[in-house]
PDB file of N, CA and C in Angstrom:
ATOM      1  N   UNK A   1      -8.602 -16.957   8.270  1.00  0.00           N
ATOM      2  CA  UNK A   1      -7.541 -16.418   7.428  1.00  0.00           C
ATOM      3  C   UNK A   1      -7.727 -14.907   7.303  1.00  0.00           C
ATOM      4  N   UNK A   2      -6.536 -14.283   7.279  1.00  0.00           N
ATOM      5  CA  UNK A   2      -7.061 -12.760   7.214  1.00  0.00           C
ATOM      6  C   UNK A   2      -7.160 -12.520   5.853  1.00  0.00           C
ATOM      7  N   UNK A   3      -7.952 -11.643   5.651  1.00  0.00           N
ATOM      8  CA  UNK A   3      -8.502 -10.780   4.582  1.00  0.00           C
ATOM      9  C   UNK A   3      -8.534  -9.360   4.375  1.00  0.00           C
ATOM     10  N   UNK A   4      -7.791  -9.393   3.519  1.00  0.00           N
ATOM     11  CA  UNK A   4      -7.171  -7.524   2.710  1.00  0.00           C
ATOM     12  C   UNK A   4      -7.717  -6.831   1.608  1.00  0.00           C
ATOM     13  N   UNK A   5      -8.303  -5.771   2.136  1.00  0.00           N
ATOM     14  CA  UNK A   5      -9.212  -5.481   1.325  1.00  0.00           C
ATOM     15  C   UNK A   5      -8.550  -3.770   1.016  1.00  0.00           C
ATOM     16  N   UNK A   6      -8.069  -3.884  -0.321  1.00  0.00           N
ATOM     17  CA  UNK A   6      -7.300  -2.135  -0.760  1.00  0.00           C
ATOM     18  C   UNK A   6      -8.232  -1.552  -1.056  1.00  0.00           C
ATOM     19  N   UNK A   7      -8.887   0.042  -1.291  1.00  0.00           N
ATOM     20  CA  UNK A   7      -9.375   0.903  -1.824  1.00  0.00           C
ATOM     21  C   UNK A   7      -8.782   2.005  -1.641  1.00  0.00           C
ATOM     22  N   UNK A   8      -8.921   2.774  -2.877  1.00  0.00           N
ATOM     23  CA  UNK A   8      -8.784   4.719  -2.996  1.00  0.00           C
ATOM     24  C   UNK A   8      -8.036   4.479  -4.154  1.00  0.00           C
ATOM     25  N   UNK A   9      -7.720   3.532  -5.056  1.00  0.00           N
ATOM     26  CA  UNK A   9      -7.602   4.089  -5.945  1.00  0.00           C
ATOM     27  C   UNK A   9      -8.320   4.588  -7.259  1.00  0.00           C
ATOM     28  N   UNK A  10      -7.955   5.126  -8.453  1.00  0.00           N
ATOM     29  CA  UNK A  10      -8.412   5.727  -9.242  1.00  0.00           C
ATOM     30  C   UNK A  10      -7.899   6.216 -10.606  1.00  0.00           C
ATOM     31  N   UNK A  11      -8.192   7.154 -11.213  1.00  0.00           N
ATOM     32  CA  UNK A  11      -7.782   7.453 -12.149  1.00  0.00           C
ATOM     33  C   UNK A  11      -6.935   9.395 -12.199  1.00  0.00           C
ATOM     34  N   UNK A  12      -5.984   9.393 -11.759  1.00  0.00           N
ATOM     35  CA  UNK A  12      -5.728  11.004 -11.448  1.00  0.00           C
ATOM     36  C   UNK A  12      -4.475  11.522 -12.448  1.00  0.00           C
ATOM     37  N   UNK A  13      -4.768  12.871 -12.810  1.00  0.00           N
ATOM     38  CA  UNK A  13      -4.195  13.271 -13.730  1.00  0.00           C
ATOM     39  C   UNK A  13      -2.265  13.904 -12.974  1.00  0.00           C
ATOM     40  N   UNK A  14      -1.352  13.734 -13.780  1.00  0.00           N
ATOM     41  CA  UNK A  14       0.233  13.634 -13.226  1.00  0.00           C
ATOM     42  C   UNK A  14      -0.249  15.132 -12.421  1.00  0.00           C
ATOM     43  N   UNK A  15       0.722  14.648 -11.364  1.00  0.00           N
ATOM     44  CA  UNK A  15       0.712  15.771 -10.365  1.00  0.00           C
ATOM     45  C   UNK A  15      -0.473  15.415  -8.969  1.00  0.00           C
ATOM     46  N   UNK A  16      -1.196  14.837  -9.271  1.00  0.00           N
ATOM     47  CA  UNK A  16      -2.230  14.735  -8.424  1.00  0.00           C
ATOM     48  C   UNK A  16      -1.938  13.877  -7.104  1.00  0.00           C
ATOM     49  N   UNK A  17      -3.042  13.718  -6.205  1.00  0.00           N
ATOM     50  CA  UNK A  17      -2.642  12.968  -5.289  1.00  0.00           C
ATOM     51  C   UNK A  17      -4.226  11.721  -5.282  1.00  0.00           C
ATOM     52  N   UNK A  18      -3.837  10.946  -4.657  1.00  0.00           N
ATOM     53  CA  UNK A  18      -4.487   9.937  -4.038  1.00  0.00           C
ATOM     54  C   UNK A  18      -4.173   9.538  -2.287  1.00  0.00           C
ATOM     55  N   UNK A  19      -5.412   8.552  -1.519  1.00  0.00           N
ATOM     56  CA  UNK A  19      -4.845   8.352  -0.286  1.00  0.00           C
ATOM     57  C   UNK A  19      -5.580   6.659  -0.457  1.00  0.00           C
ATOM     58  N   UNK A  20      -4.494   5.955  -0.547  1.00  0.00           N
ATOM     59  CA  UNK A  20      -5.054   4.316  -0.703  1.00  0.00           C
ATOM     60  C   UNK A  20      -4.886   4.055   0.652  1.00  0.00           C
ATOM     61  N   UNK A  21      -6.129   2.766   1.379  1.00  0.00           N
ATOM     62  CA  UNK A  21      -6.312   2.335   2.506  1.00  0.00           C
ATOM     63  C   UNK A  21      -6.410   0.822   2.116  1.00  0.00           C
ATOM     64  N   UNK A  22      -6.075  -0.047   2.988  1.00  0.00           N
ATOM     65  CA  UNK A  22      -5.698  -1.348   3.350  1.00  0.00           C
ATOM     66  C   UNK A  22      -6.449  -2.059   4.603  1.00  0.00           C
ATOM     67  N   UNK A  23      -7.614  -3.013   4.713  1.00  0.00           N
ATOM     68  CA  UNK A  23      -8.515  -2.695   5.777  1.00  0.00           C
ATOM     69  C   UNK A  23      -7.839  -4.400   6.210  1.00  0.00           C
ATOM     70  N   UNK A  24      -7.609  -4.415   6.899  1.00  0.00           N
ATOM     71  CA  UNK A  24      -7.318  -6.112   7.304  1.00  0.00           C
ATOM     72  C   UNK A  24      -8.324  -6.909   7.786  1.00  0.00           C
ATOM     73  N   UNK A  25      -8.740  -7.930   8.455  1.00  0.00           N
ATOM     74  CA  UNK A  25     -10.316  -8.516   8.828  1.00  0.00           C
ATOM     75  C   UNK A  25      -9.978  -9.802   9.348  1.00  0.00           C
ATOM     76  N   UNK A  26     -10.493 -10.168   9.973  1.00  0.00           N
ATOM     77  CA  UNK A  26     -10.249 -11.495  10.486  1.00  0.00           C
ATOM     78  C   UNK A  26      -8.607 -11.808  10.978  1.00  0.00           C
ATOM     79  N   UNK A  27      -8.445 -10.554  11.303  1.00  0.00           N
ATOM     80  CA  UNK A  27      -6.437 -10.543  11.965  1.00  0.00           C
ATOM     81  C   UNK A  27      -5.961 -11.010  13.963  1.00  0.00           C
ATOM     82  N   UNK A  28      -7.418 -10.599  13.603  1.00  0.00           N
ATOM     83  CA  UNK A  28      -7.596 -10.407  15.385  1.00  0.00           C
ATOM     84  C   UNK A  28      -6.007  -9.670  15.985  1.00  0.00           C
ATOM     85  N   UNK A  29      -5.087 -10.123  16.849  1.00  0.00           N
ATOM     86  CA  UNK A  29      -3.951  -9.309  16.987  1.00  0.00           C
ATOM     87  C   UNK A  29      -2.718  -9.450  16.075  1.00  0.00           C
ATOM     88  N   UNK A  30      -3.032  -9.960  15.013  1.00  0.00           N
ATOM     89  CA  UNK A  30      -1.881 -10.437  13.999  1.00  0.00           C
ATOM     90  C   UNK A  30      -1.832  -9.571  13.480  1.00  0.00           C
ATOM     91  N   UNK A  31      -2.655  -8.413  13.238  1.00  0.00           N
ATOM     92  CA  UNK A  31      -1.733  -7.002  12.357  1.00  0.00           C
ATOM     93  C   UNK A  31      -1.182  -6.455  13.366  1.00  0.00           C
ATOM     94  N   UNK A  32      -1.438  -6.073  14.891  1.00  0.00           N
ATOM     95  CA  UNK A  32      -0.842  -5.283  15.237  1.00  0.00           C
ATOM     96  C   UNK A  32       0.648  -5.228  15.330  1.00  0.00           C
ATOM     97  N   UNK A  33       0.853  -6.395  15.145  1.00  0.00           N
ATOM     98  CA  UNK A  33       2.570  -6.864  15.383  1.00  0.00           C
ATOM     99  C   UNK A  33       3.014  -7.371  14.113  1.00  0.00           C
ATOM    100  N   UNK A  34       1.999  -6.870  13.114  1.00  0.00           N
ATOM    101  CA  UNK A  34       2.826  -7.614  11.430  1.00  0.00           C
ATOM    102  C   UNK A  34       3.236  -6.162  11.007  1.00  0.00           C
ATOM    103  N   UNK A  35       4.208  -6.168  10.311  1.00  0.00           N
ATOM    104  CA  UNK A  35       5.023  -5.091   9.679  1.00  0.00           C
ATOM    105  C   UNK A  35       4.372  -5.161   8.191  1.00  0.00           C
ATOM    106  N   UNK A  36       3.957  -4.092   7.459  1.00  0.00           N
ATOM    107  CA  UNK A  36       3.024  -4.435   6.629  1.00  0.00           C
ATOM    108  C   UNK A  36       3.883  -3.313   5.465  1.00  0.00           C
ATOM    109  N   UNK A  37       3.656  -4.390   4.141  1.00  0.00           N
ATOM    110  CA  UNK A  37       3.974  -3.372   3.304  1.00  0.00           C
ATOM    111  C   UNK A  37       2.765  -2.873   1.906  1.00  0.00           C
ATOM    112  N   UNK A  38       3.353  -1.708   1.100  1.00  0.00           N
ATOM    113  CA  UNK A  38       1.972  -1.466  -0.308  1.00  0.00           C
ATOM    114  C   UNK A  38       2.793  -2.072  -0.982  1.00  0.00           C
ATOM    115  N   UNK A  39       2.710  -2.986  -2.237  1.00  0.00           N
ATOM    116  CA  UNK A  39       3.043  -2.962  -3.271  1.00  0.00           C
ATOM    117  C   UNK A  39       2.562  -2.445  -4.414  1.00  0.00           C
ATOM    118  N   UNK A  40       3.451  -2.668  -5.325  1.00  0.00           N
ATOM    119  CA  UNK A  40       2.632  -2.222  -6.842  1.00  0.00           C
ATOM    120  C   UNK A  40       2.923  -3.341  -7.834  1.00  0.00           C
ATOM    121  N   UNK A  41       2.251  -3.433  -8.395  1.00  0.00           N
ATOM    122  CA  UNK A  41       2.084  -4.159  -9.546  1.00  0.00           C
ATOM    123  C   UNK A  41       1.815  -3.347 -11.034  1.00  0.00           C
ATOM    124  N   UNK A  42       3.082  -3.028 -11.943  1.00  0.00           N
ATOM    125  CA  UNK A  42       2.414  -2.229 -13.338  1.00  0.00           C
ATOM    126  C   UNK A  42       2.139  -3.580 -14.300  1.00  0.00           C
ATOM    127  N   UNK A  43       2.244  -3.073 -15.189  1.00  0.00           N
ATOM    128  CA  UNK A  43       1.197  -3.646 -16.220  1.00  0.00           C
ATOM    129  C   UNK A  43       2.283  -4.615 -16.862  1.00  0.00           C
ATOM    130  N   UNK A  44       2.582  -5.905 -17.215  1.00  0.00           N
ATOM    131  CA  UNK A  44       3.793  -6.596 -17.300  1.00  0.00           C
ATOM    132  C   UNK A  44       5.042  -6.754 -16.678  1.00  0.00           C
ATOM    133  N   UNK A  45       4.962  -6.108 -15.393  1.00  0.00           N
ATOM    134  CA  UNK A  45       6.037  -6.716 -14.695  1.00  0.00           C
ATOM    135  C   UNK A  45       5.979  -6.994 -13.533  1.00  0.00           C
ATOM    136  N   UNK A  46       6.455  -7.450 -12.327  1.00  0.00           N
ATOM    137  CA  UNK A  46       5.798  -8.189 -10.772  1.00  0.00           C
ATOM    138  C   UNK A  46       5.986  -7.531 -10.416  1.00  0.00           C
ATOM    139  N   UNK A  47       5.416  -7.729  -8.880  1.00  0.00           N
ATOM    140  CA  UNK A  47       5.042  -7.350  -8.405  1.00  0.00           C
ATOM    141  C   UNK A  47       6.096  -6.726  -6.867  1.00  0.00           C
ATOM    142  N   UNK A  48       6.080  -5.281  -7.094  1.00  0.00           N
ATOM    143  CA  UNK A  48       7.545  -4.804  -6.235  1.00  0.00           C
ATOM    144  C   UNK A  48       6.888  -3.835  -5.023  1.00  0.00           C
ATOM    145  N   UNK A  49       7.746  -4.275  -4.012  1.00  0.00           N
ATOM    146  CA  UNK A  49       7.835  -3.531  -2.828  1.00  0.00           C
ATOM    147  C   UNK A  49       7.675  -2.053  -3.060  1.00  0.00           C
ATOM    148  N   UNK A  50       6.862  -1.113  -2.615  1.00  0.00           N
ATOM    149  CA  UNK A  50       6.838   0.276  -2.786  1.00  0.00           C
ATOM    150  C   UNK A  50       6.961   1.381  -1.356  1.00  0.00           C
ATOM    151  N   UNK A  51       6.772   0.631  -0.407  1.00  0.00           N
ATOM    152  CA  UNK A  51       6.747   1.061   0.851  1.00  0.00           C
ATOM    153  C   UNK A  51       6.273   0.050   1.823  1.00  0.00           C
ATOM    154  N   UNK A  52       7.420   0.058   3.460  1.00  0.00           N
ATOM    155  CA  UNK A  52       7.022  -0.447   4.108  1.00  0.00           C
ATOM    156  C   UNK A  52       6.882   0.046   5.541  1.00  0.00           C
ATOM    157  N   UNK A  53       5.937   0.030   6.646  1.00  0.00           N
ATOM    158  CA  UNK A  53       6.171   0.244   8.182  1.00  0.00           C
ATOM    159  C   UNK A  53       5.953  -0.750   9.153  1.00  0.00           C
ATOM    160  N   UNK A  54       6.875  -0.569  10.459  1.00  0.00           N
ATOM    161  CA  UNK A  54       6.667  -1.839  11.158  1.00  0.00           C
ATOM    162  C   UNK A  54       5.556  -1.625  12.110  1.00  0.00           C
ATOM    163  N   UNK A  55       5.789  -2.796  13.099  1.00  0.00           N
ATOM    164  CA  UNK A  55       4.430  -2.603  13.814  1.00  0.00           C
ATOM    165  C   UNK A  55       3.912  -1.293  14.655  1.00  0.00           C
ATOM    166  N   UNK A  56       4.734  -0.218  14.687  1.00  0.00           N
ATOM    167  CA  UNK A  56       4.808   0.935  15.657  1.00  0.00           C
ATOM    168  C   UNK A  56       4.704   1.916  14.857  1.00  0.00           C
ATOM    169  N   UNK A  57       4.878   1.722  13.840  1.00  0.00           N
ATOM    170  CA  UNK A  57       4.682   2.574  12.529  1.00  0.00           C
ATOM    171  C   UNK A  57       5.977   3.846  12.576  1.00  0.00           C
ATOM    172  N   UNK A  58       6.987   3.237  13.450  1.00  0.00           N
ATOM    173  CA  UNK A  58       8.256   4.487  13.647  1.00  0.00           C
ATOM    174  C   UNK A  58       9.642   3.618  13.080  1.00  0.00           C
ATOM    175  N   UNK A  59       9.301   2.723  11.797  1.00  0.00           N
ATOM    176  CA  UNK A  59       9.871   2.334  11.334  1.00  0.00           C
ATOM    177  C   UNK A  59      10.115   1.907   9.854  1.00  0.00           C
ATOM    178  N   UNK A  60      10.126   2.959   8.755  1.00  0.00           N
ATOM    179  CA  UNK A  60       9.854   2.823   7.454  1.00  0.00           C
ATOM    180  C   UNK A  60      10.537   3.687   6.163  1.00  0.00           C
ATOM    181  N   UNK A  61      10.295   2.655   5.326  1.00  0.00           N
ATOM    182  CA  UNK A  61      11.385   2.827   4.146  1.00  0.00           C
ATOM    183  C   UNK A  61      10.368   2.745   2.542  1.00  0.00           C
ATOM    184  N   UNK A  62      11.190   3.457   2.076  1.00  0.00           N
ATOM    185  CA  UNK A  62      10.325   3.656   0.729  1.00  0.00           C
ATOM    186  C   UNK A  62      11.441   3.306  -0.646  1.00  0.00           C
ATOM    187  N   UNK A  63      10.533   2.817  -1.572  1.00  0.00           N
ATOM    188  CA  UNK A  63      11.446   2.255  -2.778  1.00  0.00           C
ATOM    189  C   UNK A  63      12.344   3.954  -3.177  1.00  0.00           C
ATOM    190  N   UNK A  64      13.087   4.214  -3.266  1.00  0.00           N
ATOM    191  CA  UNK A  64      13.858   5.506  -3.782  1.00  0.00           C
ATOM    192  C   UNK A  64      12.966   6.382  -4.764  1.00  0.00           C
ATOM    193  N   UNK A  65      12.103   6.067  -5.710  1.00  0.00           N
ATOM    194  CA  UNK A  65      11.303   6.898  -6.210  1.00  0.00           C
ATOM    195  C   UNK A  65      10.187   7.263  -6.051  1.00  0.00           C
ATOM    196  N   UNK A  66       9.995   6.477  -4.561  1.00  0.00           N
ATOM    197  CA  UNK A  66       8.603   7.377  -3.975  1.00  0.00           C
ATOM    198  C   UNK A  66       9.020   8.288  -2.778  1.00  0.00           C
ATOM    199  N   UNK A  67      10.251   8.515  -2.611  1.00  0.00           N
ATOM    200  CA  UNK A  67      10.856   8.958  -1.448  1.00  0.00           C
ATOM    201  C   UNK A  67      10.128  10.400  -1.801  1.00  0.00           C
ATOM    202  N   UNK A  68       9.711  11.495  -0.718  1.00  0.00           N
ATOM    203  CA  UNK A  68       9.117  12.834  -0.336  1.00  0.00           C
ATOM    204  C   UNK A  68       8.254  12.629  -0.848  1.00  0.00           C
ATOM    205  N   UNK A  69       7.509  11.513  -1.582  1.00  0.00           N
ATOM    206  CA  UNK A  69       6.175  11.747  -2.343  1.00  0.00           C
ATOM    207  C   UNK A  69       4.725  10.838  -1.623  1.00  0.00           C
ATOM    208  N   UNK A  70       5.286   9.712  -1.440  1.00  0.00           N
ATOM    209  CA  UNK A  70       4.381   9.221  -0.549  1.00  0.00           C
ATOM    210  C   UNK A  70       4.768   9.014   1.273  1.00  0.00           C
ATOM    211  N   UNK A  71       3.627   8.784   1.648  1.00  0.00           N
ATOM    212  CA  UNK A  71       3.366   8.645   2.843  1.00  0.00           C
ATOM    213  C   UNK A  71       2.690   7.222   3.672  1.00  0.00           C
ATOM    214  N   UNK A  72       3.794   6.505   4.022  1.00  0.00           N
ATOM    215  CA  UNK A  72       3.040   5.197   4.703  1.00  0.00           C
ATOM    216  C   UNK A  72       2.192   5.481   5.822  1.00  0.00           C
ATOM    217  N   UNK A  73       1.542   5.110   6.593  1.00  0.00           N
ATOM    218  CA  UNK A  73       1.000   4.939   8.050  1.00  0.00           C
ATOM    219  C   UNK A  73      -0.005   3.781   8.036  1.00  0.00           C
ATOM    220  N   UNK A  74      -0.204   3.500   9.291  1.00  0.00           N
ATOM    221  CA  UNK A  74      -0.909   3.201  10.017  1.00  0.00           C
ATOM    222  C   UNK A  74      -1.926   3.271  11.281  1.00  0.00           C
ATOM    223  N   UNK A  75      -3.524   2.442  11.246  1.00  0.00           N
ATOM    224  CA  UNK A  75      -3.815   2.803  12.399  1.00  0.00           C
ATOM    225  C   UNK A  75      -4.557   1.147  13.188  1.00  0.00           C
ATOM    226  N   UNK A  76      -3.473   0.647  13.988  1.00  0.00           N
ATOM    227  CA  UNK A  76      -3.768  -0.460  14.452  1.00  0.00           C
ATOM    228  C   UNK A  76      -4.993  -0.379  15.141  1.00  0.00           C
ATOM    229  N   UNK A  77      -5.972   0.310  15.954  1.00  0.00           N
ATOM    230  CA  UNK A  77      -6.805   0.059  16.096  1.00  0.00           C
ATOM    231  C   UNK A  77      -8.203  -0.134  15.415  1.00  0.00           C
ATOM    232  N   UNK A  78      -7.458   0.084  14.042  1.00  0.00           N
ATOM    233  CA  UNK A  78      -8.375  -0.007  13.121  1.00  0.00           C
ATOM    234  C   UNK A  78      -8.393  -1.155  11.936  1.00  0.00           C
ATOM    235  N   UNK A  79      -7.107  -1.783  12.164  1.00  0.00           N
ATOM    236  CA  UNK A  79      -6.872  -2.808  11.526  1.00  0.00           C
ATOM    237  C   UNK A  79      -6.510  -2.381   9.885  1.00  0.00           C
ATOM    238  N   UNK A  80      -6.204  -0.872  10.008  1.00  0.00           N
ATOM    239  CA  UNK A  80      -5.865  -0.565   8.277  1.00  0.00           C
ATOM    240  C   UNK A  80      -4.469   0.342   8.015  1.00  0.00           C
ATOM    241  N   UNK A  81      -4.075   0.299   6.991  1.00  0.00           N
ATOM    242  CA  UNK A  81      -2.834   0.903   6.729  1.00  0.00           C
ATOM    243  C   UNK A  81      -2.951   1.276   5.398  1.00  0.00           C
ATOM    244  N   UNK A  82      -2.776   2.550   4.815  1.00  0.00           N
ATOM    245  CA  UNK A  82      -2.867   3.587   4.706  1.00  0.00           C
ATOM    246  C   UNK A  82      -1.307   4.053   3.031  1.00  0.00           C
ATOM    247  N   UNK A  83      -1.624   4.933   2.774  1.00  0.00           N
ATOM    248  CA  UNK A  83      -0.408   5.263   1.740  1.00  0.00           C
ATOM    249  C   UNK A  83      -1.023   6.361   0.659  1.00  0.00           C
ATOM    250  N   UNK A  84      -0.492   7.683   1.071  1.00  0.00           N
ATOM    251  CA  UNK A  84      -1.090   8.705   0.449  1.00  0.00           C
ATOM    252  C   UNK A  84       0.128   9.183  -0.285  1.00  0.00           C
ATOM    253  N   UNK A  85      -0.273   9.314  -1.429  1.00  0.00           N
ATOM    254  CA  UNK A  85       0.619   9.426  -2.629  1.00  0.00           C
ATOM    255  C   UNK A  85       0.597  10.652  -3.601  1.00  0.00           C
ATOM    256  N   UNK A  86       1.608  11.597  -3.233  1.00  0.00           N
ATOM    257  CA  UNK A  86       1.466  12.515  -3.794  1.00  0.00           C
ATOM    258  C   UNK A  86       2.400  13.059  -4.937  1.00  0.00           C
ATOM    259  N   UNK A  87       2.049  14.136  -5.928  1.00  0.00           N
ATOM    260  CA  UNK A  87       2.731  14.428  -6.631  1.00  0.00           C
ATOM    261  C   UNK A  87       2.816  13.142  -8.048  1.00  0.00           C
ATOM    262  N   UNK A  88       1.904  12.462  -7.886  1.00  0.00           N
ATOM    263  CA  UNK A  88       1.828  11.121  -8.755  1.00  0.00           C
ATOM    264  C   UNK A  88       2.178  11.627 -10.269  1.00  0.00           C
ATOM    265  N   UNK A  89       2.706  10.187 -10.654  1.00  0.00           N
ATOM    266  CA  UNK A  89       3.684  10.335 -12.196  1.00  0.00           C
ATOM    267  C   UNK A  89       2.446   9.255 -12.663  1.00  0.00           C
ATOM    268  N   UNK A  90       3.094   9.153 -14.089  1.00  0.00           N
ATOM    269  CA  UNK A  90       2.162   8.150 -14.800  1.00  0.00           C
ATOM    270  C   UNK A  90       3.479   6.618 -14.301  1.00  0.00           C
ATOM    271  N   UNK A  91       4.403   6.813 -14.257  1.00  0.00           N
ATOM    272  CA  UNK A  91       5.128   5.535 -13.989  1.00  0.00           C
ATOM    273  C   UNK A  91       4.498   5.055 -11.872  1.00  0.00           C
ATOM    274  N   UNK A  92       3.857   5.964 -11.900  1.00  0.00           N
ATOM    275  CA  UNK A  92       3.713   5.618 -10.798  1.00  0.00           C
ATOM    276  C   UNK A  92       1.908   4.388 -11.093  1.00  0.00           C
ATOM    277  N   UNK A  93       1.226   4.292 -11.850  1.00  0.00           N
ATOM    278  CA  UNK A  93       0.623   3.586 -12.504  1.00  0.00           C
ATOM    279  C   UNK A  93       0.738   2.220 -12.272  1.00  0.00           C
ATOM    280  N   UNK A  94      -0.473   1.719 -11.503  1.00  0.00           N
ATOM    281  CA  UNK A  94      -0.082  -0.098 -11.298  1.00  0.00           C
ATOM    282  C   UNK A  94      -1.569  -0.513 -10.502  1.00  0.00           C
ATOM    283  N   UNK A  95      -1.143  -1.755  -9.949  1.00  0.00           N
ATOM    284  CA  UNK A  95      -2.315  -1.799  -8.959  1.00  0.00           C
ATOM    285  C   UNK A  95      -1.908  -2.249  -8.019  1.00  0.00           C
ATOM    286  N   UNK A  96      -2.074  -1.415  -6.655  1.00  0.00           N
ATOM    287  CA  UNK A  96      -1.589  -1.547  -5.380  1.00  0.00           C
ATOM    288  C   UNK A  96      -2.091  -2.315  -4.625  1.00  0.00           C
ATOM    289  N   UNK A  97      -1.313  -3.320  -3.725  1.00  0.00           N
ATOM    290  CA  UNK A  97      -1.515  -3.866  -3.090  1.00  0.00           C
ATOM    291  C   UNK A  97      -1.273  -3.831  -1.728  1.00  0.00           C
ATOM    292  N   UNK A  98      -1.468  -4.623  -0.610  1.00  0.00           N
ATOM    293  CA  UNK A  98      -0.955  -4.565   1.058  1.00  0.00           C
ATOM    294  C   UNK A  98      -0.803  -5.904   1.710  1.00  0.00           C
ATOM    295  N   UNK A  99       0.031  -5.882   2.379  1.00  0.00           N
ATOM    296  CA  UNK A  99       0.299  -7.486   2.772  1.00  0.00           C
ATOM    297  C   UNK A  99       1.592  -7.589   3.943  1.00  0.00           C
ATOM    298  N   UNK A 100       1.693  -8.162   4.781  1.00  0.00           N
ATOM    299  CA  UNK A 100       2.954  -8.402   6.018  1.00  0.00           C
ATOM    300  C   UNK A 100       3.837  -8.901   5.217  1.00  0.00           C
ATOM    301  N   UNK A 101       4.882  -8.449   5.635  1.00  0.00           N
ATOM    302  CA  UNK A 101       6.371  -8.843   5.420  1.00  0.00           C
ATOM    303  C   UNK A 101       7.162  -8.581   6.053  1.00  0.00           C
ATOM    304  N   UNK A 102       8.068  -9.771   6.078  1.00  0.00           N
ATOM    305  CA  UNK A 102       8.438 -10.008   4.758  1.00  0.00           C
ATOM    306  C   UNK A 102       7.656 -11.559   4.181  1.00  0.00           C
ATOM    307  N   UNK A 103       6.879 -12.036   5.601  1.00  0.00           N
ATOM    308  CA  UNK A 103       6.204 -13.321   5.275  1.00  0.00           C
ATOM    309  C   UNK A 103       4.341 -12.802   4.794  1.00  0.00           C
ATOM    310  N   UNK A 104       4.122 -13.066   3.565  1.00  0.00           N
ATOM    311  CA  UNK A 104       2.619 -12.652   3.561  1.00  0.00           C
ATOM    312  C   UNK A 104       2.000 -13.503   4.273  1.00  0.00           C
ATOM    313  N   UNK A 105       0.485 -12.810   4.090  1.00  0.00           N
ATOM    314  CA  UNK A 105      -0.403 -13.882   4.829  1.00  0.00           C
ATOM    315  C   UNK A 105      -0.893 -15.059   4.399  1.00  0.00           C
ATOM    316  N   UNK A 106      -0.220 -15.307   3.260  1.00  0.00           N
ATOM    317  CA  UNK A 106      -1.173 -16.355   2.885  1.00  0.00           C
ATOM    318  C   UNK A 106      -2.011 -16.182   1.415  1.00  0.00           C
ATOM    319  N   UNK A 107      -2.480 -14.895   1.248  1.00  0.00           N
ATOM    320  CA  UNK A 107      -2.898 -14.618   0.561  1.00  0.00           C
ATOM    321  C   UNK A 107      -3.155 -12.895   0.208  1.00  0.00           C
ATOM    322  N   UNK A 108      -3.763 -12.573  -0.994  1.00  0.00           N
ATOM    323  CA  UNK A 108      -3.693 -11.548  -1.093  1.00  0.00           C
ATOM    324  C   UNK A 108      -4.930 -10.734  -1.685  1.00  0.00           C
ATOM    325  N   UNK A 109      -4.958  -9.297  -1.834  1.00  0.00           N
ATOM    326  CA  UNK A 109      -6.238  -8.530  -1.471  1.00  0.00           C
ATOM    327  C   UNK A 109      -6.585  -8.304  -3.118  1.00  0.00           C
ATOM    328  N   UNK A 110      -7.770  -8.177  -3.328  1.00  0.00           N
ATOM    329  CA  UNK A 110      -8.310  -7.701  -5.053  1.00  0.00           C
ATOM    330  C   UNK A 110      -7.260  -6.922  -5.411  1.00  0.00           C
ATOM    331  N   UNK A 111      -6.216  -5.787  -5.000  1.00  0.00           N
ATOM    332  CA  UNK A 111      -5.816  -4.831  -5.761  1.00  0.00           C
ATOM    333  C   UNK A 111      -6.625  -3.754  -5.384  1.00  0.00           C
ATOM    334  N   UNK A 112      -6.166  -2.297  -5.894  1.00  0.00           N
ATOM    335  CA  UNK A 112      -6.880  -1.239  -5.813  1.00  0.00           C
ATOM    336  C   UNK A 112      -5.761  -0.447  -7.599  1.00  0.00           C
ATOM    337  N   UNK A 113      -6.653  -0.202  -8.142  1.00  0.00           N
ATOM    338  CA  UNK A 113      -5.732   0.595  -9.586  1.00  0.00           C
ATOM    339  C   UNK A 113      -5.892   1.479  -9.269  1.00  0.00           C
ATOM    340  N   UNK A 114      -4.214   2.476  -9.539  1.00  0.00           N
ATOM    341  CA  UNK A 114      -4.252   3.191  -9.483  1.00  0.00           C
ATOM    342  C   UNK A 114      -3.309   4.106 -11.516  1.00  0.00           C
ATOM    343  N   UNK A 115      -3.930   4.885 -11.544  1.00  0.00           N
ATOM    344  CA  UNK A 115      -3.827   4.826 -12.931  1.00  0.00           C
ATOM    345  C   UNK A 115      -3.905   7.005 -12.900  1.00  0.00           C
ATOM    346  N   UNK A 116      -2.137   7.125 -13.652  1.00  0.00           N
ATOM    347  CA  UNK A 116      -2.169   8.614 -13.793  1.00  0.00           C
ATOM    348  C   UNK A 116      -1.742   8.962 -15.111  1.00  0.00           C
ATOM    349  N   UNK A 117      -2.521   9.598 -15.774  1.00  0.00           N
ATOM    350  CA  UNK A 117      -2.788   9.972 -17.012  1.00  0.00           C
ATOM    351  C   UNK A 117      -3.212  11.222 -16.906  1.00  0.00           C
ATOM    352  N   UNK A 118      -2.689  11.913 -18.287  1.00  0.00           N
ATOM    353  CA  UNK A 118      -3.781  13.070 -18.506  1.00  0.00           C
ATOM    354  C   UNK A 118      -4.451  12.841 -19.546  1.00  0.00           C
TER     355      UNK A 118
END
């Protein structure tokens, strides 16, 4: 079963940036051809699409209020995907996740919090 493992997030004050990574494991060639998206999860409400790219990574869309601010990619030979987030708000506040879609895998990764406060 594959296994998703998020890190980079943190605690950064509004304005700041972060670069969250998504490591996949046990995919063998199933990421290279899964279209993978980040989600977020805030604090009482589900869990929503925030950005997605397909398998070539020359194919991607962002929820409207992360538009010029974050950055999807990918690097299939590495089995990880990527989302550097800049200019961060406190509504931008949740805990991010990564997963294929529009069908997940099955399951899903610890989370990575990401949390902007001053």
């Amino acid at each position: 079963q594959v296994q998703l493992v998020e890190s980079g997030g943190g605690l950064v004050q509004p304005g700041g940036s972060l670069r969250l990574s998504c490591a996949a494991s046990n995919s063998g060639s199933v990421f290279r051809i899964a279209a993978m998206g980040w989600y977020r999860q805030a604090p009482g409400t589900e869990r929503e699409l925030v950005a997605s790219i397909n398998s070539g990574g020359d194919y991607i869309i962002y929820l409207d209020s992360m538009k010029g601010r974050f950055t999807v990619s990918r690097d299939n030979a590495k089995n990880t995907v990527y989302l550097q987030m800049n200019s961060l708000k406190p509504e931008d506040t949740g805990v991010y996740y990564c997963n294929r879609r529009p069908v997940n895998f099955g399951s899903w990764g610890q989370g990575t919090q990401v949390t902007v406060s001053s």
